[in-house]
N, C-alpha and C. Protein backbone atom coordinates (compact mmCIF):
# COMPACT_ATOMS: atom_id res chain seq x y z
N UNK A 1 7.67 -74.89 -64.78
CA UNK A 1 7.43 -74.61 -63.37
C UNK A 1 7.47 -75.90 -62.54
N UNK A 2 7.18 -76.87 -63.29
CA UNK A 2 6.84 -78.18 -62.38
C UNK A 2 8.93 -79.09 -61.87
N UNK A 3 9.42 -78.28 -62.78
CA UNK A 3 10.95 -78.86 -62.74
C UNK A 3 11.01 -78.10 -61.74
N UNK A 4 10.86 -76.86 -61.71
CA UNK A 4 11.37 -76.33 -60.43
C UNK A 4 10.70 -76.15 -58.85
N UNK A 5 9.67 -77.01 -58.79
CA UNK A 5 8.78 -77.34 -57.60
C UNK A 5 9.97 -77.76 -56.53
N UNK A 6 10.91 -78.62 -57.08
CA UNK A 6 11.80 -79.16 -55.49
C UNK A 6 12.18 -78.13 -55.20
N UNK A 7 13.22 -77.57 -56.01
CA UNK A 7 13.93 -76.63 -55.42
C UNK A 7 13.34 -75.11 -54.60
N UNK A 8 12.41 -75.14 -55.15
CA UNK A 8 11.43 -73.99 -54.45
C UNK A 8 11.14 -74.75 -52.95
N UNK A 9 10.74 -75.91 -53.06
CA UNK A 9 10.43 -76.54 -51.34
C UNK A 9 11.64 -76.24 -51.00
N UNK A 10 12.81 -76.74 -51.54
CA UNK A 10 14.46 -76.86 -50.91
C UNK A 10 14.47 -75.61 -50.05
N UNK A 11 14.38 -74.84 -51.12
CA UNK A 11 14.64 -73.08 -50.52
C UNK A 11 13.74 -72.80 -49.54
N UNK A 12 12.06 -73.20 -49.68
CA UNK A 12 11.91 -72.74 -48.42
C UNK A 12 11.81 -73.55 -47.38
N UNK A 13 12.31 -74.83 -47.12
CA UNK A 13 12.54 -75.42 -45.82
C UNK A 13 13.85 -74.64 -45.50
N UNK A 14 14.74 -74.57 -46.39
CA UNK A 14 16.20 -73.96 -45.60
C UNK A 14 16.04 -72.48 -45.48
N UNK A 15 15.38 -71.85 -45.81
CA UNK A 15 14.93 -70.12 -45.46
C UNK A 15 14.10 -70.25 -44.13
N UNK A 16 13.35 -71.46 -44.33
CA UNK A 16 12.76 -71.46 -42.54
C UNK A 16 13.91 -71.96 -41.47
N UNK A 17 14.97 -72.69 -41.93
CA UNK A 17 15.57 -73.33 -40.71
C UNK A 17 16.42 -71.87 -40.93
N UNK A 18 17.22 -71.05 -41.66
CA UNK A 18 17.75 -69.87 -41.97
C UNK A 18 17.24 -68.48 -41.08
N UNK A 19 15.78 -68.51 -40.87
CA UNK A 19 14.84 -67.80 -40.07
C UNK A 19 15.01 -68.20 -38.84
N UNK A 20 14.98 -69.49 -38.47
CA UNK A 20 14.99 -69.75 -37.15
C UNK A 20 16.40 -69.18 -36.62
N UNK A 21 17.76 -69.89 -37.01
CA UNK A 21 19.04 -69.28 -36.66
C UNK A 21 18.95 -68.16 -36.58
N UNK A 22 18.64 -67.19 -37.24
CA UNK A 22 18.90 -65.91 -37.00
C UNK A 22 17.97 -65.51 -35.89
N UNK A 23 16.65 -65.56 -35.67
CA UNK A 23 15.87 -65.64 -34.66
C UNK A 23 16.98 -65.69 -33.26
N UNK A 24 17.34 -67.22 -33.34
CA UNK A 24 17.90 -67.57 -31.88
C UNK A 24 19.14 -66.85 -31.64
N UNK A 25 19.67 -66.39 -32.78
CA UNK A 25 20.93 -66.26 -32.70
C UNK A 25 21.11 -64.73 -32.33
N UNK A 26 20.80 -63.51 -33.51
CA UNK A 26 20.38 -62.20 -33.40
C UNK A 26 19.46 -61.56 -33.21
N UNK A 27 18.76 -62.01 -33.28
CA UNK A 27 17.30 -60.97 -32.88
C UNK A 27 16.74 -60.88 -34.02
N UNK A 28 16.04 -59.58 -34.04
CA UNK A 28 14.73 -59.15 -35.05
C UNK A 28 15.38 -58.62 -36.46
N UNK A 29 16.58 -57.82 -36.15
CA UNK A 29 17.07 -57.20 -37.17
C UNK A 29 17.61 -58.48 -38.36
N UNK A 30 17.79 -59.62 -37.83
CA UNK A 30 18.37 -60.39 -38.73
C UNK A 30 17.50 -60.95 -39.40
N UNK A 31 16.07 -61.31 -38.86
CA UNK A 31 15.20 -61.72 -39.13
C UNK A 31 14.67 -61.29 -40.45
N UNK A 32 14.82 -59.67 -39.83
CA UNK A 32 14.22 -58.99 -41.17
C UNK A 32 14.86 -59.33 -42.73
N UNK A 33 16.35 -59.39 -42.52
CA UNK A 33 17.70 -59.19 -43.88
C UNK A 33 17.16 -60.90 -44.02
N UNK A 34 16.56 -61.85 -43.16
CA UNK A 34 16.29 -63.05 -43.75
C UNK A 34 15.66 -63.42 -44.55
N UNK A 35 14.27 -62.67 -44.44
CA UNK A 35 13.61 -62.96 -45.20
C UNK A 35 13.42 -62.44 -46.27
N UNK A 36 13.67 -60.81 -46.31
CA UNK A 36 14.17 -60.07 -47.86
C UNK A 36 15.12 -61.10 -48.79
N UNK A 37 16.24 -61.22 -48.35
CA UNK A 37 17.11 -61.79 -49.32
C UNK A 37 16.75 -63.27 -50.26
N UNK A 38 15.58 -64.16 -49.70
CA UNK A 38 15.43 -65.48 -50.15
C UNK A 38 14.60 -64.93 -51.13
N UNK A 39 13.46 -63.99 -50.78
CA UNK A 39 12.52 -63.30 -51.83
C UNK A 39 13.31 -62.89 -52.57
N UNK A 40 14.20 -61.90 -52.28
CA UNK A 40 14.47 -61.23 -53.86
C UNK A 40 15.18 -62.13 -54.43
N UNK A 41 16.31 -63.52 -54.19
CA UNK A 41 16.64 -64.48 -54.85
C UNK A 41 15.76 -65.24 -55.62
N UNK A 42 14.29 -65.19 -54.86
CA UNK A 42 13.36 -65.92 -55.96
C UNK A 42 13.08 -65.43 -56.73
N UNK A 43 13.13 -64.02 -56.85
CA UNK A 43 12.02 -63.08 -57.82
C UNK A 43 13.19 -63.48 -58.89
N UNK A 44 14.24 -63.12 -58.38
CA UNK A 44 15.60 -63.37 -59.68
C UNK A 44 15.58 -64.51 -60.57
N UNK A 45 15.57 -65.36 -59.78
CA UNK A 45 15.66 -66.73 -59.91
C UNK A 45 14.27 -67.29 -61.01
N UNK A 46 12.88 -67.05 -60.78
CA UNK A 46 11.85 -66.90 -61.28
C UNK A 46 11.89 -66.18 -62.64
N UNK A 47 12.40 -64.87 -62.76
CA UNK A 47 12.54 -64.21 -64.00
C UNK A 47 13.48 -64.87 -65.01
N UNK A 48 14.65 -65.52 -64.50
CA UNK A 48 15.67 -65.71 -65.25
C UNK A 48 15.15 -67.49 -65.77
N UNK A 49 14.37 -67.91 -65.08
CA UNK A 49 14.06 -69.32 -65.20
C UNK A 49 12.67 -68.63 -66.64
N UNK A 50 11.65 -67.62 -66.53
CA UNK A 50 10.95 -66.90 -68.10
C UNK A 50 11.88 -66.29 -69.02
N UNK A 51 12.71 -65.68 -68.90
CA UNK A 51 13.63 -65.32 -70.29
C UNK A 51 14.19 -66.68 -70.94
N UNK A 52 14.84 -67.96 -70.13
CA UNK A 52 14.94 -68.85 -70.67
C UNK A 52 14.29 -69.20 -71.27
């Protein structure tokens, strides 16, 4: 878990600047598909990092 501490910050500074764009850019609806998609990449990402 401790190897993968950066990249977890990585992801969520760029899911917040990712949040903001869509914010300024589309509205609410994008907002929403923003923040689903980084979660379920982590949950993925998280599981596949325990079967290893």
């Amino acid at each position: 878990m401790r190897r993968l501490l950066p990249e977890l910050i990585l992801s969520l500074l760029f899911g917040i600047l990712v949040l903001a764009a869509a914010h300024y850019q589309r509205g609410y609806w994008a907002v929403g598909a923003e923040v689903v998609l980084p979660i379920a990449l982590l949950i993925i990402l998280l599981r596949t990092e325990i079967e290893i």
